[in-house]
Structure formats: C-alpha cells, structure tokens
C-alpha atoms as a PDB file:
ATOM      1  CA  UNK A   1     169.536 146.242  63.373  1.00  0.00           C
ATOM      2  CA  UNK A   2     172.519 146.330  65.768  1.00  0.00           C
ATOM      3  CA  UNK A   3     170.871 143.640  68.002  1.00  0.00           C
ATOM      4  CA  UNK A   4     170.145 141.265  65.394  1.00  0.00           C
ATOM      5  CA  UNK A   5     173.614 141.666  63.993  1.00  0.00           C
ATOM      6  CA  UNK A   6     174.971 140.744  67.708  1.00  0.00           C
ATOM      7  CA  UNK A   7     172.662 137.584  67.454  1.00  0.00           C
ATOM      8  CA  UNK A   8     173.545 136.303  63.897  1.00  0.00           C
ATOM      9  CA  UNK A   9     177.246 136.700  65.175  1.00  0.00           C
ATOM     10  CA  UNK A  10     176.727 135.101  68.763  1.00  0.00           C
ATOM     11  CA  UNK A  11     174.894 132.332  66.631  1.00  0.00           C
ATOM     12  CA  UNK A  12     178.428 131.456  64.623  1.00  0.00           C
ATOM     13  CA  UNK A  13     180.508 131.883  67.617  1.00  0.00           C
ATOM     14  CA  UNK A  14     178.126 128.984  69.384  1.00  0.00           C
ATOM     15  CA  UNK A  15     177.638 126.893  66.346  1.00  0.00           C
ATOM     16  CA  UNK A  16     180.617 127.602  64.109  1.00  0.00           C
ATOM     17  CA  UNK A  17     179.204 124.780  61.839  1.00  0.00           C
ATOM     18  CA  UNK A  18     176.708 127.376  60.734  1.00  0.00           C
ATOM     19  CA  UNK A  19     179.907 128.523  58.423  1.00  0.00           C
ATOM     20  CA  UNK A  20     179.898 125.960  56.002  1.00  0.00           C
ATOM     21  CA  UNK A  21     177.694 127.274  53.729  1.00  0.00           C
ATOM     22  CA  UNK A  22     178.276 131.004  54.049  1.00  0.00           C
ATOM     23  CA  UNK A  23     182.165 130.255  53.141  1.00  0.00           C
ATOM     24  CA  UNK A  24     181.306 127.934  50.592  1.00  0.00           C
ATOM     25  CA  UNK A  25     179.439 130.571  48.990  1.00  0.00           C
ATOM     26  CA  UNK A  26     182.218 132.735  49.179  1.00  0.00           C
ATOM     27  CA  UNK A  27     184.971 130.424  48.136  1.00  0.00           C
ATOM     28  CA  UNK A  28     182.754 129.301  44.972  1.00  0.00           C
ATOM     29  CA  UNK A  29     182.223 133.010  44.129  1.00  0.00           C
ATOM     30  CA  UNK A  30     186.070 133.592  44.532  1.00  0.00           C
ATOM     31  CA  UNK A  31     187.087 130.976  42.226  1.00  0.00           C
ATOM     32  CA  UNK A  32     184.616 132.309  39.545  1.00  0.00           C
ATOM     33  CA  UNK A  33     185.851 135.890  40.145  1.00  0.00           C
ATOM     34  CA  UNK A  34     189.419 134.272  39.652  1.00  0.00           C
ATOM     35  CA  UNK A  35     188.881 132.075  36.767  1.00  0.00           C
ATOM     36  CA  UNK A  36     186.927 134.659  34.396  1.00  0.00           C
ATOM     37  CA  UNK A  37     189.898 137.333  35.267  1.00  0.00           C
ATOM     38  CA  UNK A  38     192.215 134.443  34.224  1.00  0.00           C
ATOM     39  CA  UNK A  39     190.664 133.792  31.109  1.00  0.00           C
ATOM     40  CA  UNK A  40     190.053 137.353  30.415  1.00  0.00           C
ATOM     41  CA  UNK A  41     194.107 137.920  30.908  1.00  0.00           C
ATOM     42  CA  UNK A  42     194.492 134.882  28.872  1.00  0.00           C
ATOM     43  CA  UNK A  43     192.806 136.022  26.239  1.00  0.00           C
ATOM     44  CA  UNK A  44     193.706 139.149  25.560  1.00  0.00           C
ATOM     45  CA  UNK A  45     197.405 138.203  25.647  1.00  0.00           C
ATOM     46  CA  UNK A  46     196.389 135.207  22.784  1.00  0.00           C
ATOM     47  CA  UNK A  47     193.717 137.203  21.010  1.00  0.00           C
ATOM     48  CA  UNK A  48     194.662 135.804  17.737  1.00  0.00           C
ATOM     49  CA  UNK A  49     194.501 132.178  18.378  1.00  0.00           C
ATOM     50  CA  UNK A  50     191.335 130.596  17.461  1.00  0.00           C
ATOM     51  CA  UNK A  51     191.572 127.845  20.266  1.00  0.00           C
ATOM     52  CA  UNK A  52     191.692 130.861  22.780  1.00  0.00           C
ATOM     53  CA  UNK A  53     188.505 132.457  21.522  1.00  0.00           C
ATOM     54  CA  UNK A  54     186.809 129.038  22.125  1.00  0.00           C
ATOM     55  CA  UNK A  55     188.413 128.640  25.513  1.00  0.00           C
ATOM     56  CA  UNK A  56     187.538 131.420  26.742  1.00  0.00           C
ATOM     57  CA  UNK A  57     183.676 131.207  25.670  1.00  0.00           C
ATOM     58  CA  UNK A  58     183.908 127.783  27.711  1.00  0.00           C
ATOM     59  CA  UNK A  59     184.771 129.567  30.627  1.00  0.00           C
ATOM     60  CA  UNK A  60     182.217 132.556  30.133  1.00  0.00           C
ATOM     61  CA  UNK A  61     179.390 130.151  29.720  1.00  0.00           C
ATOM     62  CA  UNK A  62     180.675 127.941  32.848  1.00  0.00           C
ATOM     63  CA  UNK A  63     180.716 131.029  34.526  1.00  0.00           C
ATOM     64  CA  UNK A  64     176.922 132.555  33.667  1.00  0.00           C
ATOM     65  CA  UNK A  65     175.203 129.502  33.605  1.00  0.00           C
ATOM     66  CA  UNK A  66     176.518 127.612  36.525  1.00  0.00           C
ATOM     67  CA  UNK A  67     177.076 130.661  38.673  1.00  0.00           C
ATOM     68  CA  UNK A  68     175.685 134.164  37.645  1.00  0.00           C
ATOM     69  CA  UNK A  69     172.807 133.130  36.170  1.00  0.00           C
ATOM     70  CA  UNK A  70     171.494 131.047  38.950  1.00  0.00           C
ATOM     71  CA  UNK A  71     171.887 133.699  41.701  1.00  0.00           C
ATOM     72  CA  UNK A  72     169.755 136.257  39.869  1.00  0.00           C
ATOM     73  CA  UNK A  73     167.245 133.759  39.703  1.00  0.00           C
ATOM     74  CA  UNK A  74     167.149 132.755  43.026  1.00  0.00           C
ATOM     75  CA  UNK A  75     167.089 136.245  43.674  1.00  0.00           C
ATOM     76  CA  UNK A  76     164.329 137.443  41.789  1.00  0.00           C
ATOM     77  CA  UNK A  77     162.146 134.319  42.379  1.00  0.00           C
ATOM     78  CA  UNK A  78     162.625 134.658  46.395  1.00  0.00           C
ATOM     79  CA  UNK A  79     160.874 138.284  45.522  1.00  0.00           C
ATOM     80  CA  UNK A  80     157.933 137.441  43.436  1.00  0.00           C
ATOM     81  CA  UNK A  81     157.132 134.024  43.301  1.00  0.00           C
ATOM     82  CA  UNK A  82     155.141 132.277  46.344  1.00  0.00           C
ATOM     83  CA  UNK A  83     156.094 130.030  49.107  1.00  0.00           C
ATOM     84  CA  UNK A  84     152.732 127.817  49.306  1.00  0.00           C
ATOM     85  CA  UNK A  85     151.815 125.624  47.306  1.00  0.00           C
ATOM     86  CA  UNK A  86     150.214 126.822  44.079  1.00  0.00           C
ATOM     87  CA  UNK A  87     150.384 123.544  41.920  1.00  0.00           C
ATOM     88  CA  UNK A  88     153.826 124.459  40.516  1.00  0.00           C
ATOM     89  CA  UNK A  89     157.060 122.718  41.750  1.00  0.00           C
ATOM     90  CA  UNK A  90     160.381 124.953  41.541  1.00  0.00           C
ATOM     91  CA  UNK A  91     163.786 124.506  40.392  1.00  0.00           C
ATOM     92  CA  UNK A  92     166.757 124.965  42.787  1.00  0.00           C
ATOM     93  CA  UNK A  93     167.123 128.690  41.057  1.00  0.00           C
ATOM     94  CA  UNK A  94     163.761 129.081  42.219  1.00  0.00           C
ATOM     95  CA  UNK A  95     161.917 128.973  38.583  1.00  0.00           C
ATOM     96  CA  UNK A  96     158.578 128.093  38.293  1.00  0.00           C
ATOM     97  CA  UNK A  97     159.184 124.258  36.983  1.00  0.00           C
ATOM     98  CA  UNK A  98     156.594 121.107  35.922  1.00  0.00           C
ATOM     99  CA  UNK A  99     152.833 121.033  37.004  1.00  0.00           C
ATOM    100  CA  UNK A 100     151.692 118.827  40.294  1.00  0.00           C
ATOM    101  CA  UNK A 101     148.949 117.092  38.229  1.00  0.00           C
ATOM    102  CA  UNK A 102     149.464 113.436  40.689  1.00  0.00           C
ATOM    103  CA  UNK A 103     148.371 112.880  44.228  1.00  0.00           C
ATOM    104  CA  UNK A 104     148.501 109.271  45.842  1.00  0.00           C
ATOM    105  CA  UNK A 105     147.212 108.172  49.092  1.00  0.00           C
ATOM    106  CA  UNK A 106     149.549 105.796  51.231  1.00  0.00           C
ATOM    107  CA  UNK A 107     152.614 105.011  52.848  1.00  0.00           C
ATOM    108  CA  UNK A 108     156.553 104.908  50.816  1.00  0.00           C
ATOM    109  CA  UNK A 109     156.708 101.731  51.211  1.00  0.00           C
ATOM    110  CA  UNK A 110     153.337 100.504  49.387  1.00  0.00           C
ATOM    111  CA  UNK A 111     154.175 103.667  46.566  1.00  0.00           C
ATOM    112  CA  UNK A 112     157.849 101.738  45.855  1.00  0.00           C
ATOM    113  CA  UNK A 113     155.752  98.547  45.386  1.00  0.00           C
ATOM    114  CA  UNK A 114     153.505  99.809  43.581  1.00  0.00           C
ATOM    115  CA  UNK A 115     155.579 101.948  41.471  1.00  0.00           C
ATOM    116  CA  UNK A 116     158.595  99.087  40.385  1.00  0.00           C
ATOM    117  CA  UNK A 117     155.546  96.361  39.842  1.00  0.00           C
ATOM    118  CA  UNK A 118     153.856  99.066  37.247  1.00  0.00           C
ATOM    119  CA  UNK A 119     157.025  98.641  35.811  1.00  0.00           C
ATOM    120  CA  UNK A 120     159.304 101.994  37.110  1.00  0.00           C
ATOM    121  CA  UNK A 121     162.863 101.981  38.031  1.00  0.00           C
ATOM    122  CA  UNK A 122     163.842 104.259  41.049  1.00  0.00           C
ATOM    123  CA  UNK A 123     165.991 107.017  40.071  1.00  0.00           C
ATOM    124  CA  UNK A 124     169.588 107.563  41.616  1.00  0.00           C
ATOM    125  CA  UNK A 125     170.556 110.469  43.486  1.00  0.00           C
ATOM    126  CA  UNK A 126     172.470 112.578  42.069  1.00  0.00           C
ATOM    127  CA  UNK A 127     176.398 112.246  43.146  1.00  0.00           C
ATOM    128  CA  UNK A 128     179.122 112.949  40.834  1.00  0.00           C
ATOM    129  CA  UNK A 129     179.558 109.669  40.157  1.00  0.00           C
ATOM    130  CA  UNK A 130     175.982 109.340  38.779  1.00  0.00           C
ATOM    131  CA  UNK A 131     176.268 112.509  36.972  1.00  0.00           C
ATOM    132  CA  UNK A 132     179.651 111.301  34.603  1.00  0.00           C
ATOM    133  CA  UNK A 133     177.652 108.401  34.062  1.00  0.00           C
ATOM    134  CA  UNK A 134     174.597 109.909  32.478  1.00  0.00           C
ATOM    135  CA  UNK A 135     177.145 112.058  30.466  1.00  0.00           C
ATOM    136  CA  UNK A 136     178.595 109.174  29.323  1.00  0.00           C
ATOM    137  CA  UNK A 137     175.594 107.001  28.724  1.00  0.00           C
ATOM    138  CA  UNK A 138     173.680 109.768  27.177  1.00  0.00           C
ATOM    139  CA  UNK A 139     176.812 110.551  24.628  1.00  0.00           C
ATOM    140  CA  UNK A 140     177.086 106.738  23.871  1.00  0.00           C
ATOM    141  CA  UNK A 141     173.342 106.006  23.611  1.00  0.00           C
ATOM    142  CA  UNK A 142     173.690 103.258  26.455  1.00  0.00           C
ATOM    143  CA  UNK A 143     170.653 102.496  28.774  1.00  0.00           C
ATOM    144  CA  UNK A 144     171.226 104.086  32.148  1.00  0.00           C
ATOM    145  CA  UNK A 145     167.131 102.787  33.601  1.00  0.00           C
ATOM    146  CA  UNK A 146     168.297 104.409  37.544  1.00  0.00           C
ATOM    147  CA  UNK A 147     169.297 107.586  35.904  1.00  0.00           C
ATOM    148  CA  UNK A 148     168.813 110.646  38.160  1.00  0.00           C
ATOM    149  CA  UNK A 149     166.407 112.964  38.025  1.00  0.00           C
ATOM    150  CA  UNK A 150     167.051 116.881  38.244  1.00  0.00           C
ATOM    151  CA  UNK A 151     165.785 118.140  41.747  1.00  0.00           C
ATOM    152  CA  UNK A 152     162.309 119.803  42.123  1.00  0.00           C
ATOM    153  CA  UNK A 153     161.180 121.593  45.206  1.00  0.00           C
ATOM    154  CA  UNK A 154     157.350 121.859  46.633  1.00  0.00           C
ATOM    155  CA  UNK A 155     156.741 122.611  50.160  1.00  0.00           C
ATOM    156  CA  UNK A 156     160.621 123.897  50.276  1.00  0.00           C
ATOM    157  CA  UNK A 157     162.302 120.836  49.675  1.00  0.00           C
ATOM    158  CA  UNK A 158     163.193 118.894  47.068  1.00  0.00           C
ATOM    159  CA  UNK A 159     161.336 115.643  45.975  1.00  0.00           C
ATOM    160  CA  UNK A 160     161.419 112.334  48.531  1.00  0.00           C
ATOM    161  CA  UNK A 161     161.850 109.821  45.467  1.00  0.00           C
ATOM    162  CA  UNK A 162     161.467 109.549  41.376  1.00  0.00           C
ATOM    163  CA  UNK A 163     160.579 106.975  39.227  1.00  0.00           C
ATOM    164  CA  UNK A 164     161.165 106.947  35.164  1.00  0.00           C
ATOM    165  CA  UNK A 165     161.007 104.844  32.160  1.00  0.00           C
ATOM    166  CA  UNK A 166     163.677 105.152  29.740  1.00  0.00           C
ATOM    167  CA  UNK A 167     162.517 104.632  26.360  1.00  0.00           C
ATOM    168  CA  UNK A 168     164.223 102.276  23.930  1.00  0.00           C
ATOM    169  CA  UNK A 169     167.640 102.261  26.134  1.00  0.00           C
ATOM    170  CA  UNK A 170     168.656 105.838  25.627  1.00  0.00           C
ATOM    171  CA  UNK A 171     168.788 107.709  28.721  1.00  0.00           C
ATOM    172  CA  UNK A 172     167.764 111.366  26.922  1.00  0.00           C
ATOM    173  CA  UNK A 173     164.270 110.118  26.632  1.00  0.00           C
ATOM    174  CA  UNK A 174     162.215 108.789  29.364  1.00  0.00           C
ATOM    175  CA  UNK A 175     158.887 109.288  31.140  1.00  0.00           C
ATOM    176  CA  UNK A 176     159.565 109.865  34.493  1.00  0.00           C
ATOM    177  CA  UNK A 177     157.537 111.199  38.178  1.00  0.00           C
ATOM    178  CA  UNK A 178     158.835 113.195  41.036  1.00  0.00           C
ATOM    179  CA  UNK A 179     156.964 112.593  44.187  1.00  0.00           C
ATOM    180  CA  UNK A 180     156.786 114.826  46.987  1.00  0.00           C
ATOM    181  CA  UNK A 181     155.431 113.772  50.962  1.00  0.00           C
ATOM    182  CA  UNK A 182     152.439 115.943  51.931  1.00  0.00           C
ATOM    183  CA  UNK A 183     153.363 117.496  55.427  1.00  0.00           C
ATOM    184  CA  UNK A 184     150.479 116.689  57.905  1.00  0.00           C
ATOM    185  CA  UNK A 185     148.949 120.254  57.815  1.00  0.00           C
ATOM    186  CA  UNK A 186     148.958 120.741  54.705  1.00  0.00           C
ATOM    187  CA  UNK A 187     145.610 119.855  52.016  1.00  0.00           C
ATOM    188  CA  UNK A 188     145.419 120.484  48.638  1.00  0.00           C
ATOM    189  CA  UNK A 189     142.989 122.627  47.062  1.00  0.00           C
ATOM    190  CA  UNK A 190     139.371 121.967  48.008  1.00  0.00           C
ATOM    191  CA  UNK A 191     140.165 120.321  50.941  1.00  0.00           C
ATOM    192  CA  UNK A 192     141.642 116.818  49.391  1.00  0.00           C
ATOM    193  CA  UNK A 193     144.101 115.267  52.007  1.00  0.00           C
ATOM    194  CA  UNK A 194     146.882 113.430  50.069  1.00  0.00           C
ATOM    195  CA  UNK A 195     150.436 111.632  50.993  1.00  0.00           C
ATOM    196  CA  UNK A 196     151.879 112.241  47.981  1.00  0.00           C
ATOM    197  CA  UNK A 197     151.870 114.766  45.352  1.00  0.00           C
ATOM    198  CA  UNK A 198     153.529 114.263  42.120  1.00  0.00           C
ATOM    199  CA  UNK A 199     154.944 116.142  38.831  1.00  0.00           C
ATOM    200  CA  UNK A 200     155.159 113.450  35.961  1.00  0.00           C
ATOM    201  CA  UNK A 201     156.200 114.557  32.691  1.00  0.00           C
ATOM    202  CA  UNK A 202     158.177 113.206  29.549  1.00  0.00           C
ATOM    203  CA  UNK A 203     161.940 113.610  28.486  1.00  0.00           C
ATOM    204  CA  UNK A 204     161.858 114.163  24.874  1.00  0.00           C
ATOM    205  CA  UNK A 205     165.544 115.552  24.037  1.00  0.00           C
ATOM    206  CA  UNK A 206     168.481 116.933  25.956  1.00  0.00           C
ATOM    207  CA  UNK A 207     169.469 120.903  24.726  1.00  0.00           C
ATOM    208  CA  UNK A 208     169.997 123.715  26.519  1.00  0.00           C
ATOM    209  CA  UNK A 209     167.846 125.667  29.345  1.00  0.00           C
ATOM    210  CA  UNK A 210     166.927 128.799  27.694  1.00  0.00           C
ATOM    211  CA  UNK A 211     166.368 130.575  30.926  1.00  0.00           C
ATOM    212  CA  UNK A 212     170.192 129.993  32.508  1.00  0.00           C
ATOM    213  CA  UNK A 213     171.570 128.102  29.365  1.00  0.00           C
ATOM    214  CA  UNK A 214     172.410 124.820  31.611  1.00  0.00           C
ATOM    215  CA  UNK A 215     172.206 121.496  29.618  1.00  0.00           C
ATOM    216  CA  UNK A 216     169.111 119.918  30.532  1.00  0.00           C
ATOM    217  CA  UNK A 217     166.181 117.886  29.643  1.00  0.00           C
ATOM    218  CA  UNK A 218     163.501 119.519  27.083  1.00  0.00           C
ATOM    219  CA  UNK A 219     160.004 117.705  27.891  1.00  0.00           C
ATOM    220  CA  UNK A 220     157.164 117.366  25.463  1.00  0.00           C
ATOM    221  CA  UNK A 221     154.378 119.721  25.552  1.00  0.00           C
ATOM    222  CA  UNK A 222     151.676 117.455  26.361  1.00  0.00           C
ATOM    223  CA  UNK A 223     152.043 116.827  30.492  1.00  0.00           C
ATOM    224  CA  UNK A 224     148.616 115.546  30.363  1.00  0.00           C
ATOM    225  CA  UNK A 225     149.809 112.284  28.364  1.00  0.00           C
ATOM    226  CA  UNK A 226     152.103 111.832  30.686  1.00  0.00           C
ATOM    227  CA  UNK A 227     150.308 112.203  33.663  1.00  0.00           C
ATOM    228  CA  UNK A 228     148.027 109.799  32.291  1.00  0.00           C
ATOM    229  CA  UNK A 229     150.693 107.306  31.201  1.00  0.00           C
ATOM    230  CA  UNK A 230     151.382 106.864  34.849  1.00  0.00           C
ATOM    231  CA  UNK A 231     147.529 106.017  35.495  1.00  0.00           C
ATOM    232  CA  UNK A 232     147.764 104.097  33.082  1.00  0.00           C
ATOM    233  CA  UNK A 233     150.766 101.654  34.041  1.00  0.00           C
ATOM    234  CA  UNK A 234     148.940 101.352  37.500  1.00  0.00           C
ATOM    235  CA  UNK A 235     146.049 100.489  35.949  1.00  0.00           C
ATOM    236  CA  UNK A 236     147.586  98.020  33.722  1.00  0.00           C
ATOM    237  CA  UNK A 237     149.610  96.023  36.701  1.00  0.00           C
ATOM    238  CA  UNK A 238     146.292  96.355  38.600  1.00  0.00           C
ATOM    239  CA  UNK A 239     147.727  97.339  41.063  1.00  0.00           C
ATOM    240  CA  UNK A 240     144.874  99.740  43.120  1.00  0.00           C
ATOM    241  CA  UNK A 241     141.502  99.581  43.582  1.00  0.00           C
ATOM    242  CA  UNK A 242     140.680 103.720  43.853  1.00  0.00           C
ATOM    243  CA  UNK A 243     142.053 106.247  41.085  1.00  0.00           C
ATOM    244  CA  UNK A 244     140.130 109.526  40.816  1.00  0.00           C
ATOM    245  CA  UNK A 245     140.341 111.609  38.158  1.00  0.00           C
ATOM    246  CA  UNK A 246     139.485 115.608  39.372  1.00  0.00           C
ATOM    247  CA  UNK A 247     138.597 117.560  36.180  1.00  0.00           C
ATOM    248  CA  UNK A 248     139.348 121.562  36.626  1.00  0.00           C
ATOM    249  CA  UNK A 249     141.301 121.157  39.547  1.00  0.00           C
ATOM    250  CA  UNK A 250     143.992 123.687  38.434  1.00  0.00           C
ATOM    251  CA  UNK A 251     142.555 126.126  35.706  1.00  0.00           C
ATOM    252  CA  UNK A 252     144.214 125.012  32.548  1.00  0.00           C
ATOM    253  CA  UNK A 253     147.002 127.216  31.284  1.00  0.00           C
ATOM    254  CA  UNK A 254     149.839 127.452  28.775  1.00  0.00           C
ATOM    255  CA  UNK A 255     153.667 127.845  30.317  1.00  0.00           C
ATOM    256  CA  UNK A 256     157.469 126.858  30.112  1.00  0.00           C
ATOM    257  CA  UNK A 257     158.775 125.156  32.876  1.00  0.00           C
ATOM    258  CA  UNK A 258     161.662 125.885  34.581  1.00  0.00           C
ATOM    259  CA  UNK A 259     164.055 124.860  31.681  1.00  0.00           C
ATOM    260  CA  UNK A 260     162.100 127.530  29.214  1.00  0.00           C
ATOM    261  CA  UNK A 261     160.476 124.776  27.464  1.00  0.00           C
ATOM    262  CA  UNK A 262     156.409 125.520  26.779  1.00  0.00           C
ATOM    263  CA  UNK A 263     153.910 123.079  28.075  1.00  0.00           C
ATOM    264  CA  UNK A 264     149.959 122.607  28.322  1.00  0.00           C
ATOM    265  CA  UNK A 265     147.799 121.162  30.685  1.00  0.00           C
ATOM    266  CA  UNK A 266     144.038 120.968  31.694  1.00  0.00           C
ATOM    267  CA  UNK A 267     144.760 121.488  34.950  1.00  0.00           C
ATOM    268  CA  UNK A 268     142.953 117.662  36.061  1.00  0.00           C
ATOM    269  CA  UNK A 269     144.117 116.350  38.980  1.00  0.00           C
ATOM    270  CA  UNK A 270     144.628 111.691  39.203  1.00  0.00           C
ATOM    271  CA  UNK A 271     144.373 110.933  43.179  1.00  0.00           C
ATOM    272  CA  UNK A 272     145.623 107.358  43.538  1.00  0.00           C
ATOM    273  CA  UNK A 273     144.325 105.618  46.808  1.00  0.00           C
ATOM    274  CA  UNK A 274     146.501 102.796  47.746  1.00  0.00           C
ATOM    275  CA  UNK A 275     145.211 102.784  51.423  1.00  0.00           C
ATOM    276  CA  UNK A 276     141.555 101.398  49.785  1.00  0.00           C
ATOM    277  CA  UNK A 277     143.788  97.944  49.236  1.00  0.00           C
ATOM    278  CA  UNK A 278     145.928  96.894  46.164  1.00  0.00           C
ATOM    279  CA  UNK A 279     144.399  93.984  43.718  1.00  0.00           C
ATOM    280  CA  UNK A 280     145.993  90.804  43.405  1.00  0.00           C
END
C-alpha cells in the first residue's frame, strides 16, 4: 500500500499535469459545499420570504442533480455494472442508457456521406455556447437541425459522431443516432465484425431524468421504430447495396434508459455494409 502510494505521488511530482482533474474535482466539490451552506444561512435568516424558499430549492436541486446525484451513480455503477460490451451504451454517471440495435460496415468518411445524403444533419458538440442555444431554441420553439446530442459511452468512451432529424423545427423532438468506432479486437456477439455500432432512438419531449432529476430528453418507447426509421432513410436515398437484419440478436427485454424513461425492444440487430459499394 505504502509503495503504491510512493508511485501515485512520484507520478504527480513528474507529470504535475496529472492535477488537473483531481483539483478540479475538489474545487467543484468546494464550491457546492460553499454554496448549499450559503443558501442554507440564507435561508434560515429569510425564512419567511416566499422568494427565499424558492431560491433556495434552486440551489438544492442544482446541487443534487448536477453534483450529488451523479457521484453516487458513478459510484455504484463502477461496482455492479460491466465494462464489456453487453449491447447497452452508458451515461457519463455510468447508467445503463439506449440499446446498440445498429452496426455499419465502413470507413467515417463514407458513414458522413451516407448519413447527410439519407437526409441527417451532424450534431454539434456540446460547448457552452451550443448548450444556451438549445435552451433558447427549445424555449422559443426555433429549429436548431445541428443540435447536440447528450454523450453516450460504449467501449469507455463516448460516441465518435451523431446524426438527428428534428421534427417539424422544434428542437425537443427529433430522431436521432449515436455511433460508436468498433476497436479492432473487438466483435460483436456471434462473431459479427463491424466498424460501427449505433444507438438510434426518438426524442419525444424534454422533462426531467427521474434517476438524477437533470432536464433531459424523454424518448418514446418503441426503439425498434426508430432503429428502423434509420434503415429506412438509407434505404430510401439508396444509398447501400447490403443491410442485414439479425432477428434475436439481443434477447428482447423491457427497461428505462439512463434518463428513467421505459423502453422495448426485440433485441434485432440492422448491419449496414457500405464496404459492398453504395448505389447510384
């Protein structure tokens, strides 16, 4: 124990870089610390004023959903839920999140192609910048089409690129596809070797997470619809020769994903092989 403890140390004296995120961990939980006890100060001494009461619940739900919750999750889920693949991608609490149900053969460059010429806009990353913007557009019903995406992890990272479709200009509803690169030594169940895996399901609403009471996304129920509704924009640009449809893949099953809303799915798994040639 000693010896490691002499390493991890030696490793910050050599690399003092390494700091970053410890103290950024430590500064964030600081601020929290000081801003409840603040508020909890604050309110006590203006009990009686209504606008106080409704302060100070702003603060406490800043505080549990942004910060407490989110560490007991990552917590717990680093304890119990696996680091392989299992068909599931995870939030960045760690939460069991949307079904893989897509796989694609070829390179980024021919997916991107393929992808805006079915008709998908590539999401933005998500910068503060892009984040008052979908507050804004979402509040004033305004189309937002590169809206960003929440980030997913498979493999341990989160996902390379997402396409959506925002439906009739308002950016709360919107079909929309995470896609993940396959590392080299990894195949999917049964032996399938794929690129790409993918998570495609359908913003129907935005409300609250009911698992760390974030705002978020609510998707509808039926992933399968929307797994096909990809397959079936593909199809309708013509844009690839081989899609393969794998019934029973994944056993089907009955969930919520990672924002506590409940889905269904088969458990079919839509391989799309762009390396067999695109049609004209």
């Amino acid at each position: 124990m000693t010896n490691k403890l002499v390493i991890r140390v030696m490793q910050y004296v050599r690399q003092p870089w390494r700091l970053a995120v410890p103290l950024k961990r430590v500064l964030i939980f600081l601020f929290v610390v000081c801003a409840v006890s603040l508020s909890t100060v604050w309110l006590f001494e203006n009990i009686r004023l209504a606008r106080t009461w409704i302060l100070a619940a702003a603060v406490l739900w800043l505080a549990i959903a942004y910060y407490i919750l989110p560490r007991i999750h990552r917590l717990l889920t680093s304890i119990y839920v696996p680091n392989y693949f299992i068909g599931r991608a995870r939030t960045a609490d760690g939460l069991l999140a949307d079904p893989v149900n897509f796989a694609l053969r070829g390179d980024k460059k021919t997916l991107v192609k393929v992808m805006k010429k079915a008709g998908w806009q590539e999401a933005d990353p998500i910068t503060i910048r892009t984040g008052i913007r979908t507050i804004f557009a979402t509040l004033r019903r305004r189309s937002y089409a590169e809206a960003p995406v929440s980030d997913m992890y498979v493999f341990g990272r989160k996902q390379d690129i997402a396409f959506q479709k925002e439906v009739d200009g308002n950016p709360a509803k919107r079909h929309h596809i995470r896609f993940w690169h396959v590392p080299k030594d990894v195949f999917l169940p049964g032996g399938y070797n794929v690129d790409w895996v993918g998570a495609a399901t359908y913003d129907d609403a935005v409300g609250f997470s009911l698992f760390t009471f974030q705002i978020t996304h609510s998707i509808s129920g039926d992933v399968d619809a929307e797994r096909d509704f990809v397959v079936k924009t593909i199809k309708k640009a013509h844009r690839a020769r081989s899609i393969e449809k794998i019934e029973g893949f994944f056993p089907g099953y009955k969930h919520r994903n990672g924002g506590g809303h409940k889905y269904f799915t088969d458990g079919s798994m839509v391989i799309v092989d762009l390396k067999k040639g695109l049609l004209k």
